[in-house]
N, C-alpha and C. Protein backbone atom coordinates (compact mmCIF):
# COMPACT_ATOMS: atom_id res chain seq x y z
N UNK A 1 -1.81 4.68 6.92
CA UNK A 1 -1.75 5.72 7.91
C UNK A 1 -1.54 7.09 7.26
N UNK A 2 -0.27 7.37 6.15
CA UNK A 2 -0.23 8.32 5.54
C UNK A 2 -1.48 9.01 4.79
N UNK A 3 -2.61 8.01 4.46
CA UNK A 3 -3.63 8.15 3.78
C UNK A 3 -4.76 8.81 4.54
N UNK A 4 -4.83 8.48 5.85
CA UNK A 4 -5.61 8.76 7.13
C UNK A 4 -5.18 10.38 7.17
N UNK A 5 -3.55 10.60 7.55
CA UNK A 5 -3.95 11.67 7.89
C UNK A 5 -3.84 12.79 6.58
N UNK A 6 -4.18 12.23 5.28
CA UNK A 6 -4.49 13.49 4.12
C UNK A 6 -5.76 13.29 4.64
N UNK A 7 -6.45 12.28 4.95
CA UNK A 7 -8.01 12.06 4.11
C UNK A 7 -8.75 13.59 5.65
N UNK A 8 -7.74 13.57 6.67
CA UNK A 8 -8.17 14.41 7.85
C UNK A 8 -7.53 15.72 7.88
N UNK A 9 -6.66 15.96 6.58
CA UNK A 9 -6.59 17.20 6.24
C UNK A 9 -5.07 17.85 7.18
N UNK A 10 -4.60 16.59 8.00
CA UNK A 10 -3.28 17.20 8.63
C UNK A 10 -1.89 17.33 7.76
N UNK A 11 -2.19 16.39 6.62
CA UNK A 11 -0.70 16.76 5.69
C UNK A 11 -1.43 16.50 4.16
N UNK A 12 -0.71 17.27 3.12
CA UNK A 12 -0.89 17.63 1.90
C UNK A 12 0.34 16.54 1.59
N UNK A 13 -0.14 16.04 -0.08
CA UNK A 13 0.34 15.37 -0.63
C UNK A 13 0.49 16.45 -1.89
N UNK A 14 1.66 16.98 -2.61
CA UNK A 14 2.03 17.61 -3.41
C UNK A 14 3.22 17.71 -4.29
N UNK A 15 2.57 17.02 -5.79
CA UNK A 15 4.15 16.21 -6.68
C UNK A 15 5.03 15.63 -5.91
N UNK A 16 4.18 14.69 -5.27
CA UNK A 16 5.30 13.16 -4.97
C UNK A 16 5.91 13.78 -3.50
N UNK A 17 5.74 14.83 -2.58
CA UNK A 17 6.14 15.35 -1.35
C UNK A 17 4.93 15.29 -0.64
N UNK A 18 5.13 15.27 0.72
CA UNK A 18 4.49 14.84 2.05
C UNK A 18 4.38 16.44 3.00
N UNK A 19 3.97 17.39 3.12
CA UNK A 19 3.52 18.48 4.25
C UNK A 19 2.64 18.56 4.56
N UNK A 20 3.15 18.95 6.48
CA UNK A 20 2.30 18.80 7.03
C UNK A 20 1.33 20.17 7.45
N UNK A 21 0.27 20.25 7.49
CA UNK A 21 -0.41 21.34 7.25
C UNK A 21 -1.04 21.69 8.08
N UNK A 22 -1.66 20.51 9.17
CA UNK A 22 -2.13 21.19 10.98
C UNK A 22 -1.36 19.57 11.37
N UNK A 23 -0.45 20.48 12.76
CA UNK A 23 -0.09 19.81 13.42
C UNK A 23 -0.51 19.08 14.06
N UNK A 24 -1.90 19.14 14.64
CA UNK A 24 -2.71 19.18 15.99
C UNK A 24 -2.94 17.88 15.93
N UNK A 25 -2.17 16.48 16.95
CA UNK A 25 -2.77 15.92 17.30
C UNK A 25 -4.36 14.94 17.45
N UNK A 26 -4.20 14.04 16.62
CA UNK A 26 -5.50 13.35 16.30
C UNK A 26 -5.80 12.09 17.65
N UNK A 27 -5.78 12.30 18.61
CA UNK A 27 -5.88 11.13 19.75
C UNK A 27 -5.58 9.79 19.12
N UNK A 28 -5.08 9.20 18.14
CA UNK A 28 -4.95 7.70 18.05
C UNK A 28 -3.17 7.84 17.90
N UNK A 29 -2.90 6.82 18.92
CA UNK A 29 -1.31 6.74 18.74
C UNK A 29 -0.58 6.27 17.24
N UNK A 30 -0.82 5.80 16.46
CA UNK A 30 -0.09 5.51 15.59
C UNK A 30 -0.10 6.33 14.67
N UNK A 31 -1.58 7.18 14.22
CA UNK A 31 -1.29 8.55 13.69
C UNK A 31 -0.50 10.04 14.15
N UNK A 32 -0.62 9.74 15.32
CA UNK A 32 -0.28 11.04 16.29
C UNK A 32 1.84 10.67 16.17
N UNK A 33 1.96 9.32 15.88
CA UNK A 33 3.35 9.18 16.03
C UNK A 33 3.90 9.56 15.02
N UNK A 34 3.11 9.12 13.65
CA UNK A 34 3.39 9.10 12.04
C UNK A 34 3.16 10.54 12.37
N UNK A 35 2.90 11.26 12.47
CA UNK A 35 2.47 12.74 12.38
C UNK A 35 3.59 13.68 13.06
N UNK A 36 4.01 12.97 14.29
CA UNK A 36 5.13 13.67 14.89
C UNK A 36 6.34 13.62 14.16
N UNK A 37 6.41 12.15 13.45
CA UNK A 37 7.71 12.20 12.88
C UNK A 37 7.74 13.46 11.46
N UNK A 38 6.92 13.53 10.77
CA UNK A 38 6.66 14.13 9.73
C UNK A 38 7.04 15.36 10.09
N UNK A 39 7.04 16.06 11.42
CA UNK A 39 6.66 17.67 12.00
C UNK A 39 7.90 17.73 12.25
N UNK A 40 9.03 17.01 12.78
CA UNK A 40 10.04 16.22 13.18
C UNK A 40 11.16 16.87 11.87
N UNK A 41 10.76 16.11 10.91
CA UNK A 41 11.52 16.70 9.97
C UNK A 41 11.77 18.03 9.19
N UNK A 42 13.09 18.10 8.84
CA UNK A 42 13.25 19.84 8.75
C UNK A 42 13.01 20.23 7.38
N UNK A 43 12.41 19.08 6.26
CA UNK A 43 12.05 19.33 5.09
C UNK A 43 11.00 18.55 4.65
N UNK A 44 9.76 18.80 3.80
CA UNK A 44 9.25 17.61 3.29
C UNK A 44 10.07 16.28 2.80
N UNK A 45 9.44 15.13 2.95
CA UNK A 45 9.90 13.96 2.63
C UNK A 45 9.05 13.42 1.45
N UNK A 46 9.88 12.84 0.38
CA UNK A 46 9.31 11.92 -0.51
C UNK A 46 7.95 11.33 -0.03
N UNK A 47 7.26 10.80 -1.18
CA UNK A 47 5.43 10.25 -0.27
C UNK A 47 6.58 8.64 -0.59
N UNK A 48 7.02 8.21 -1.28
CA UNK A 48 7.45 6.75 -1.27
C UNK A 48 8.31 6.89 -0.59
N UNK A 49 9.32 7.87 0.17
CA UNK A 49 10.20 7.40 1.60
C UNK A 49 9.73 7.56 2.29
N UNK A 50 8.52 8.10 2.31
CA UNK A 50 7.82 8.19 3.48
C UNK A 50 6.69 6.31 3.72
N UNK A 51 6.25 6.30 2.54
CA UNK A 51 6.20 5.25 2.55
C UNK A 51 6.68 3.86 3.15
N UNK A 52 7.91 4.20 2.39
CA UNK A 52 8.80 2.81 3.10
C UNK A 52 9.27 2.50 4.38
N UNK A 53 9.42 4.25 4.89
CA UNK A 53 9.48 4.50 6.33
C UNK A 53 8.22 3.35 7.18
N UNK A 54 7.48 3.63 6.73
CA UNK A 54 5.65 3.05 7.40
C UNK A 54 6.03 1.78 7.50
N UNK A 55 6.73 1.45 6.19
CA UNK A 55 6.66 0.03 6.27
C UNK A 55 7.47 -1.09 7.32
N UNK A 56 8.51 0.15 7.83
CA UNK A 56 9.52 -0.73 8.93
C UNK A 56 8.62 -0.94 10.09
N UNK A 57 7.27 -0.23 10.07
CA UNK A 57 6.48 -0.64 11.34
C UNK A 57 5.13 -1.47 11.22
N UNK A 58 5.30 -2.50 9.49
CA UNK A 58 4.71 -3.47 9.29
C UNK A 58 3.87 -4.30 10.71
N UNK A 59 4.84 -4.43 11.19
CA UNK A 59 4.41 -5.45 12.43
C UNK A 59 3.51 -5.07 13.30
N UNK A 60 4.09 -3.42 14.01
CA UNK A 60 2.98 -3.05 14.88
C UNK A 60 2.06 -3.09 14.54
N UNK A 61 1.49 -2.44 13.26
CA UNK A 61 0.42 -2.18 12.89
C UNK A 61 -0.42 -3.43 12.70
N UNK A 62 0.14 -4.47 11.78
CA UNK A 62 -0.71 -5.83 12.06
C UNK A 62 -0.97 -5.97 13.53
N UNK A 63 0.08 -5.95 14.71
CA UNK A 63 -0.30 -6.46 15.76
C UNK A 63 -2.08 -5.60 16.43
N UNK A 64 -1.35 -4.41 15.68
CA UNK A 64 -3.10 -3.39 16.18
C UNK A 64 -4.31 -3.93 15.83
N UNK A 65 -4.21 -4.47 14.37
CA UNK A 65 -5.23 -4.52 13.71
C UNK A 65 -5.91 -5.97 14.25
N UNK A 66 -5.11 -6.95 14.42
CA UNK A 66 -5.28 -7.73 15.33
C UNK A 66 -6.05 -7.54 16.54
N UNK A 67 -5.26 -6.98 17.46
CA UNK A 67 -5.97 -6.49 18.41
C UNK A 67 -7.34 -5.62 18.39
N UNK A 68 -7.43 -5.21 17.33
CA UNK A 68 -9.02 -4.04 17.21
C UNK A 68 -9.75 -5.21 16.59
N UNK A 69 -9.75 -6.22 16.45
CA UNK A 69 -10.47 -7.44 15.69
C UNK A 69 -10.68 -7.15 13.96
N UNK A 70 -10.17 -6.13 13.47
CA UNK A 70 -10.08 -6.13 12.12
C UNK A 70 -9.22 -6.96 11.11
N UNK A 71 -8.67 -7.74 11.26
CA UNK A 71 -8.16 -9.18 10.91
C UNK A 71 -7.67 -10.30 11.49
N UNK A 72 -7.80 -11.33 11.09
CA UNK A 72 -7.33 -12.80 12.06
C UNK A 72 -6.33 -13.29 11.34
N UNK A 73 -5.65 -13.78 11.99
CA UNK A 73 -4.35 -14.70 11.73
C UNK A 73 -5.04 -16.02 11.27
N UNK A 74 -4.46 -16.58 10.56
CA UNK A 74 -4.90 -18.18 9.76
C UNK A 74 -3.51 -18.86 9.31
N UNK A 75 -3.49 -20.05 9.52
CA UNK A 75 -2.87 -20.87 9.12
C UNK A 75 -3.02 -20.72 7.73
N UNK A 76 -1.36 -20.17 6.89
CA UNK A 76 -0.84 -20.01 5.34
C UNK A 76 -1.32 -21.89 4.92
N UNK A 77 -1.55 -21.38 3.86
CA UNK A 77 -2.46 -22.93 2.38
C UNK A 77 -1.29 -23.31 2.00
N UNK A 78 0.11 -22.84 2.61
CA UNK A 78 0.70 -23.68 0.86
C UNK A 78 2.09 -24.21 1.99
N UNK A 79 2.74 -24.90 1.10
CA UNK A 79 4.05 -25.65 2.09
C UNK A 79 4.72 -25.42 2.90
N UNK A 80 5.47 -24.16 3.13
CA UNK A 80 6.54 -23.37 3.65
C UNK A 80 5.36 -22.84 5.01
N UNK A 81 4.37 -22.82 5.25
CA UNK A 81 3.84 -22.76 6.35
C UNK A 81 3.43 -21.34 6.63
N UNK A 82 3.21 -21.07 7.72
CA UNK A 82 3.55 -19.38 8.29
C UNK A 82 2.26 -19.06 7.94
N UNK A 83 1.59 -17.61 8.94
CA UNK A 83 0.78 -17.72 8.89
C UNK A 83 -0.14 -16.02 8.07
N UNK A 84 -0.99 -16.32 7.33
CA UNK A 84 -1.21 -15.30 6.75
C UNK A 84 -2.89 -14.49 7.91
N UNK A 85 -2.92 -13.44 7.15
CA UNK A 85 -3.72 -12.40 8.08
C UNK A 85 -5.05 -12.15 7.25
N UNK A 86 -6.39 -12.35 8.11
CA UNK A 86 -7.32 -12.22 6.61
C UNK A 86 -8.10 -11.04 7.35
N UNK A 87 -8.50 -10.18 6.61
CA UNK A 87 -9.96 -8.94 7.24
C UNK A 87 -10.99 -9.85 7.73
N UNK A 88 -11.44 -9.04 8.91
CA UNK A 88 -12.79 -9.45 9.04
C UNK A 88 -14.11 -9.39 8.19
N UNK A 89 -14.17 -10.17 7.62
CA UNK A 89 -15.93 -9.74 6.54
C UNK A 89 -16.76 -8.81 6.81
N UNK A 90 -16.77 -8.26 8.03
CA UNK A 90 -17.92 -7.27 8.32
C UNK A 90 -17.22 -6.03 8.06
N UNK A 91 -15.80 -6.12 8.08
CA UNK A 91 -14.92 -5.01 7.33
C UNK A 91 -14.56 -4.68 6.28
N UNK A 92 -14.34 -5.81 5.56
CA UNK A 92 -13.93 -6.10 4.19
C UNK A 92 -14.98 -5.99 3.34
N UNK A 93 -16.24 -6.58 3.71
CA UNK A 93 -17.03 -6.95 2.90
C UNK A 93 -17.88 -5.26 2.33
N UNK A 94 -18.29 -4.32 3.70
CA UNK A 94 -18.65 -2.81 3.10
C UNK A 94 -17.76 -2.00 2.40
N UNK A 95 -16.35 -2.17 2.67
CA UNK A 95 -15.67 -1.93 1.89
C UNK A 95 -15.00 -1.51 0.61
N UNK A 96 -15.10 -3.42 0.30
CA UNK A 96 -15.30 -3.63 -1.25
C UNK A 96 -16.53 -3.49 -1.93
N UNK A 97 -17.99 -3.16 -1.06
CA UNK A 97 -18.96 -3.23 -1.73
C UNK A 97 -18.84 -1.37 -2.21
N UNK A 98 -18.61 -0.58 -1.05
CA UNK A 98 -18.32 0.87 -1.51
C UNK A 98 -17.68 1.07 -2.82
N UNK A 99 -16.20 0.38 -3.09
CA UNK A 99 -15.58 -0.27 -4.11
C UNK A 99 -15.77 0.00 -5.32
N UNK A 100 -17.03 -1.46 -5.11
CA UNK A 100 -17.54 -1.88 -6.30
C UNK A 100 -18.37 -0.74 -6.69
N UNK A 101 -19.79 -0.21 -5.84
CA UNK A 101 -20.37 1.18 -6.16
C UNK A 101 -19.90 2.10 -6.77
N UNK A 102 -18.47 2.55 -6.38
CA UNK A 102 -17.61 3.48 -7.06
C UNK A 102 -17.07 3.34 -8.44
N UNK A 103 -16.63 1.89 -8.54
CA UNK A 103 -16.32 1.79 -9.91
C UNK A 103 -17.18 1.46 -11.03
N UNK A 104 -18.73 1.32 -10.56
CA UNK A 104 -19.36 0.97 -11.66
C UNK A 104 -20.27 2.79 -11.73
N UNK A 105 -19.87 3.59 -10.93
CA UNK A 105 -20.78 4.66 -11.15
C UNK A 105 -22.23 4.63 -10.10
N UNK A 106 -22.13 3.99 -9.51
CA UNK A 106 -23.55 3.71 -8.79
C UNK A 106 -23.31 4.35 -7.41
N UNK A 107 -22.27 5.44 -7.15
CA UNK A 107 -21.98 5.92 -5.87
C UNK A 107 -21.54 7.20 -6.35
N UNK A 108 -21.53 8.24 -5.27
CA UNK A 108 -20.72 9.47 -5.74
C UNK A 108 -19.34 9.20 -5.15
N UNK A 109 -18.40 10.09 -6.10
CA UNK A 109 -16.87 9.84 -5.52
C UNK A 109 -16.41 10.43 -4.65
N UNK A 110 -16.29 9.67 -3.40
CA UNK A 110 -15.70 10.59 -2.03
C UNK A 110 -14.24 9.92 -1.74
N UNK A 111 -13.68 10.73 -1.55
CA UNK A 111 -12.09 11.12 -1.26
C UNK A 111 -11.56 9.47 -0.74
N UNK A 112 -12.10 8.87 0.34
CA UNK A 112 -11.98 7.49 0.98
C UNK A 112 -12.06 6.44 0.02
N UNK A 113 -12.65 6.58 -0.75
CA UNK A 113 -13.19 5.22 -1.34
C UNK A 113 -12.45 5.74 -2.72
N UNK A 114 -12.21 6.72 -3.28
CA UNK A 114 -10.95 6.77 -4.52
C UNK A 114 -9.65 6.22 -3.86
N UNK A 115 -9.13 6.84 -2.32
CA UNK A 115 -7.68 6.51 -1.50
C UNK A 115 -7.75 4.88 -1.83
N UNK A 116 -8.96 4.07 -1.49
CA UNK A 116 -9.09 3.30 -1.33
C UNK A 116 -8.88 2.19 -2.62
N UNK A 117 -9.47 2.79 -3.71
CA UNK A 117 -9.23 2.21 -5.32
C UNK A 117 -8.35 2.18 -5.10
N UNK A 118 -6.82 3.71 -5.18
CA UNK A 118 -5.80 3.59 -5.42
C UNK A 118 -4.69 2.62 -4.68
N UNK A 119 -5.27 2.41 -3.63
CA UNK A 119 -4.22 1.53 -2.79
C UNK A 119 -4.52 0.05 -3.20
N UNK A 120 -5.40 -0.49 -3.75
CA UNK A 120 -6.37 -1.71 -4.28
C UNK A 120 -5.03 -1.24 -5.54
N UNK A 121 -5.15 -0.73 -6.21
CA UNK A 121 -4.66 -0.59 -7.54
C UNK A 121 -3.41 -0.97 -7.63
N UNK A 122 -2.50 0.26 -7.00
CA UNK A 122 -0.86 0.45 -6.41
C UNK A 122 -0.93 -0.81 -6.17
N UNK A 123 -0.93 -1.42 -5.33
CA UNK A 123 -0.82 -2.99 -4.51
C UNK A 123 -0.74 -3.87 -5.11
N UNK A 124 -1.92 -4.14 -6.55
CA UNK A 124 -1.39 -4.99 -7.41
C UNK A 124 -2.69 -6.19 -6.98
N UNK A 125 -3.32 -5.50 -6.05
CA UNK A 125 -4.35 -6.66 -5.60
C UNK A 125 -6.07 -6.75 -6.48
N UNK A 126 -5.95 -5.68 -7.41
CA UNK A 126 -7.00 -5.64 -7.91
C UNK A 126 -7.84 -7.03 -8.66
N UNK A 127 -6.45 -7.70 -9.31
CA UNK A 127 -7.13 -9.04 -10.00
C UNK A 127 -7.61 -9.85 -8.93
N UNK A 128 -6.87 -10.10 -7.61
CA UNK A 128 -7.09 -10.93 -6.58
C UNK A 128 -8.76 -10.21 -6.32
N UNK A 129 -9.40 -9.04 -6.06
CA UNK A 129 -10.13 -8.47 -5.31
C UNK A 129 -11.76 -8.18 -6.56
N UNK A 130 -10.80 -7.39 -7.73
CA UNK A 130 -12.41 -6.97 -8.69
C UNK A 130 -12.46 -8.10 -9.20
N UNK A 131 -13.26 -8.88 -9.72
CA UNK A 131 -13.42 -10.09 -10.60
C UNK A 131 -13.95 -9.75 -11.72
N UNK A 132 -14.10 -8.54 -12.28
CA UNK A 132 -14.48 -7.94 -13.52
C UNK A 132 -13.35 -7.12 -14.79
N UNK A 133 -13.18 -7.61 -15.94
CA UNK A 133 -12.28 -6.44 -16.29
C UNK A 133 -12.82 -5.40 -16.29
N UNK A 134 -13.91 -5.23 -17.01
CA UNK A 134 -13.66 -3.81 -16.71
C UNK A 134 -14.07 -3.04 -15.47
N UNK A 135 -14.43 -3.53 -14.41
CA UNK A 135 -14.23 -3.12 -13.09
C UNK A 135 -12.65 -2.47 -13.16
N UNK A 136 -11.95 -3.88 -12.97
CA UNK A 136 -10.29 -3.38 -13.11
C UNK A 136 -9.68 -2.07 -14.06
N UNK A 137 -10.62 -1.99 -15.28
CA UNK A 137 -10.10 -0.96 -15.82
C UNK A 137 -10.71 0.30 -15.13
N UNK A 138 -11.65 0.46 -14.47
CA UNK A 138 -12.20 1.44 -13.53
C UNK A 138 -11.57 2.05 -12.67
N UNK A 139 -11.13 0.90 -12.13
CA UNK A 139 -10.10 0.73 -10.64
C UNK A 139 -8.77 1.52 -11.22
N UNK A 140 -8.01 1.20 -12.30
CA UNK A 140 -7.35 2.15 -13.19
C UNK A 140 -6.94 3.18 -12.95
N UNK A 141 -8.35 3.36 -13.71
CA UNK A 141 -8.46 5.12 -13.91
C UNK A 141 -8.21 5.50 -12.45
N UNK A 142 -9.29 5.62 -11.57
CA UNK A 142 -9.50 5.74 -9.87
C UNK A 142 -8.07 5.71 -9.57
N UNK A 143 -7.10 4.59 -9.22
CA UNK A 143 -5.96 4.66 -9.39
C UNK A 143 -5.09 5.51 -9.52
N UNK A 144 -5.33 5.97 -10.90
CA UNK A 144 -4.49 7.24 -11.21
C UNK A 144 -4.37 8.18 -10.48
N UNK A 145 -5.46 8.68 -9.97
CA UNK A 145 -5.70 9.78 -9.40
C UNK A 145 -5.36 10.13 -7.92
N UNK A 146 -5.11 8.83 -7.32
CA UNK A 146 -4.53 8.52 -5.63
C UNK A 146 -2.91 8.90 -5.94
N UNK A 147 -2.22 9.80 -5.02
CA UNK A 147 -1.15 9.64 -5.47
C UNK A 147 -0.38 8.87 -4.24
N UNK A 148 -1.44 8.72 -3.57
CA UNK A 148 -1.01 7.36 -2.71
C UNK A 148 -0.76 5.96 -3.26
N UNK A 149 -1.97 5.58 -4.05
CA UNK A 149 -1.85 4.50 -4.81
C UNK A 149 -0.71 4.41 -5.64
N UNK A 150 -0.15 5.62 -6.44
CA UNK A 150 0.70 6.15 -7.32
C UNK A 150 2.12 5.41 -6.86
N UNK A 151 2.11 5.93 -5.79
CA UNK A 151 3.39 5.83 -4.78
C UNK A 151 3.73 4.33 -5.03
N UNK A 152 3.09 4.01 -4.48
CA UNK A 152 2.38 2.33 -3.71
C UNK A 152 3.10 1.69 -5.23
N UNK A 153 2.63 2.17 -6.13
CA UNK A 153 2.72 1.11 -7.73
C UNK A 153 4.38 1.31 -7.93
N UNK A 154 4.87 2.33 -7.64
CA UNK A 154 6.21 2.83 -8.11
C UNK A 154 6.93 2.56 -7.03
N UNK A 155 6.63 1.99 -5.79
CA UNK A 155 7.66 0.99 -5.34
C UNK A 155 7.49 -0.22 -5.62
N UNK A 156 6.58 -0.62 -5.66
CA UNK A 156 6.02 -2.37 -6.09
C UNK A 156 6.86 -2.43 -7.20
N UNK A 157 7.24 -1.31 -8.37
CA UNK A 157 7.78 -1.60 -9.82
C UNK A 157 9.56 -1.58 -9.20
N UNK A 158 9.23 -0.41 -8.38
CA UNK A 158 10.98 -0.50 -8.02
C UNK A 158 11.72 -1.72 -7.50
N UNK A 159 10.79 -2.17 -6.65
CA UNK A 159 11.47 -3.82 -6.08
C UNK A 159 11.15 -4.67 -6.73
N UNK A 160 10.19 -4.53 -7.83
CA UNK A 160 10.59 -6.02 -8.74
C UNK A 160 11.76 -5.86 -9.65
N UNK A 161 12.26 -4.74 -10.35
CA UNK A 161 13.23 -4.39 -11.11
C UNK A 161 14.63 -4.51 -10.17
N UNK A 162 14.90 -4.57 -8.58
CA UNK A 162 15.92 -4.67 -7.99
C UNK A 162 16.03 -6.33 -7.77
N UNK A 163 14.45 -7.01 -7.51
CA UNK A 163 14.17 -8.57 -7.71
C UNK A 163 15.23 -8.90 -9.03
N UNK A 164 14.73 -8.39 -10.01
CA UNK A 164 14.97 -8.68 -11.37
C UNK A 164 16.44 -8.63 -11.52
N UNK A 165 16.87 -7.66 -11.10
CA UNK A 165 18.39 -7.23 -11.27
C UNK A 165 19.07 -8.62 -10.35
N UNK A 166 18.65 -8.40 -9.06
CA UNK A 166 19.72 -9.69 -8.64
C UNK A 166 19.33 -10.93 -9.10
N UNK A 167 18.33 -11.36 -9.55
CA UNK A 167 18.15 -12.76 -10.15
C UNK A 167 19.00 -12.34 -11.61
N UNK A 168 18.95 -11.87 -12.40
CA UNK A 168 19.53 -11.33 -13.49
C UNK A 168 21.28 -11.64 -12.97
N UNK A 169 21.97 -11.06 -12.12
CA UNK A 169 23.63 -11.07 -11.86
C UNK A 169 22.74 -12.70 -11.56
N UNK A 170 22.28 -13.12 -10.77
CA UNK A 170 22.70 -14.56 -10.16
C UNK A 170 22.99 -15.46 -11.47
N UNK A 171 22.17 -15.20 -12.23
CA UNK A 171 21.98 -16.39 -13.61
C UNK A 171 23.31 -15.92 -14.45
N UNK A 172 23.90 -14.61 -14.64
CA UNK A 172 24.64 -14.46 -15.01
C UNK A 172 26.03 -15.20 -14.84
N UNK A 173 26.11 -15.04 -13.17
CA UNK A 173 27.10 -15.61 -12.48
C UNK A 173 26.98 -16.81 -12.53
N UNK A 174 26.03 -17.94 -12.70
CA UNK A 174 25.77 -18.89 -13.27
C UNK A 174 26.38 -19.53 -14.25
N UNK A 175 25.86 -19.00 -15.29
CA UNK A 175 26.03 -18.85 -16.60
C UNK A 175 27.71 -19.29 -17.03
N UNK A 176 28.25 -18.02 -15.99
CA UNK A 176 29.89 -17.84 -16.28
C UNK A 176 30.40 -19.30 -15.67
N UNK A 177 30.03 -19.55 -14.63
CA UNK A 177 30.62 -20.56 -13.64
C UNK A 177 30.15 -22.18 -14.80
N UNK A 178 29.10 -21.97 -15.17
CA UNK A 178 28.68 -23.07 -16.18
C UNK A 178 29.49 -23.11 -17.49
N UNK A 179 30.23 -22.38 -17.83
CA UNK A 179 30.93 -22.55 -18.95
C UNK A 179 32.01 -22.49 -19.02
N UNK A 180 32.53 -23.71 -20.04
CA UNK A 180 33.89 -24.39 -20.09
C UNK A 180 35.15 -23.28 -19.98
N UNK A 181 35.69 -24.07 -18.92
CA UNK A 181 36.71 -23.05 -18.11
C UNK A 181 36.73 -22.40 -17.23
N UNK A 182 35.45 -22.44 -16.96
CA UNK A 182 34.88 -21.50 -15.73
C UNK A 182 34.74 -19.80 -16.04
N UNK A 183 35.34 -19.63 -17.18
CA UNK A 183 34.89 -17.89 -17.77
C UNK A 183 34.73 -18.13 -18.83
């Protein structure tokens, strides 16, 4: 959503800050809300708290996308059950083909389809998605240059290093409790 409304010119992304630059109302509610809150605030906000902000409304937004038929719910492949969300192919599929155009040079570079590398990139989904290295190293570069994607990578790194940290005390605490005497 944050990406939507740079790519429409209502907020600037500038060294890692979020302003907003025309207020005006875009008729779709979930931008027009993300947009109010932004106008809302009495200072620019971080692009990754702004980020994470987005993310407490994970749900709605699946439930939308759902509803606009741009992905289906499927029964999750693996034990623990639950159910995962896939794109529709007729969505996914021009998409990634834009994508692919872009990263091999066979397209010119428009603003959407770099946002689009970079969030592919940030996400971490590129091995799942390019099946080429050096596609992936394409995707990279492209990458770099989103500072959406940017964002996106530098929380993905931040919560595996907070992952890391509490598995790290757990084994520790382990560790202690495992050895003779109990310290």
């Amino acid at each position: 959503m944050i990406g939507e409304l740079a790519l429409h010119r209502r907020i600037m992304i500038d060294r890692g800050y979020v302003f907003v630059t025309d207020p005006t109302p875009m008729a779709h509610p979930f931008l027009d809300h993300l947009l109010g809150k932004l106008i809302q605030r009495p200072s620019a906000i971080s692009l990754t708290n702004c980020l994470r902000d987005q993310a407490l409304l994970y749900e709605s937004w699946l439930q939308h996308l759902v509803r606009a038929g741009l992905l289906r719910p499927e029964a999750a492949g693996h034990p623990s059950g639950g159910t995962r969300y896939v794109p529709d192919p007729e969505v996914r599929d021009p998409a990634l083909t834009r994508l692919r155009y872009l990263l091999n040079g066979w397209a010119e570079q428009d603003p959407r389809t770099i946002a689009l590398a970079g969030i592919v990139h940030g996400s971490g989904l590129g091995d799942d998605l390019i099946p080429f290295p050096a596609d992936r190293a394409a995707l990279a570069v492209f990458g770099q240059q989103d500072p959406i994607g940017q964002a996106i990578m530098a929380i993905h790194t931040e919560d595996r290093r907070s992952a890391d940290a509490e598995a790290g005390t757990f084994l520790v605490v382990l560790s202690l409790l495992a050895a003779p005497g109990g310290c």
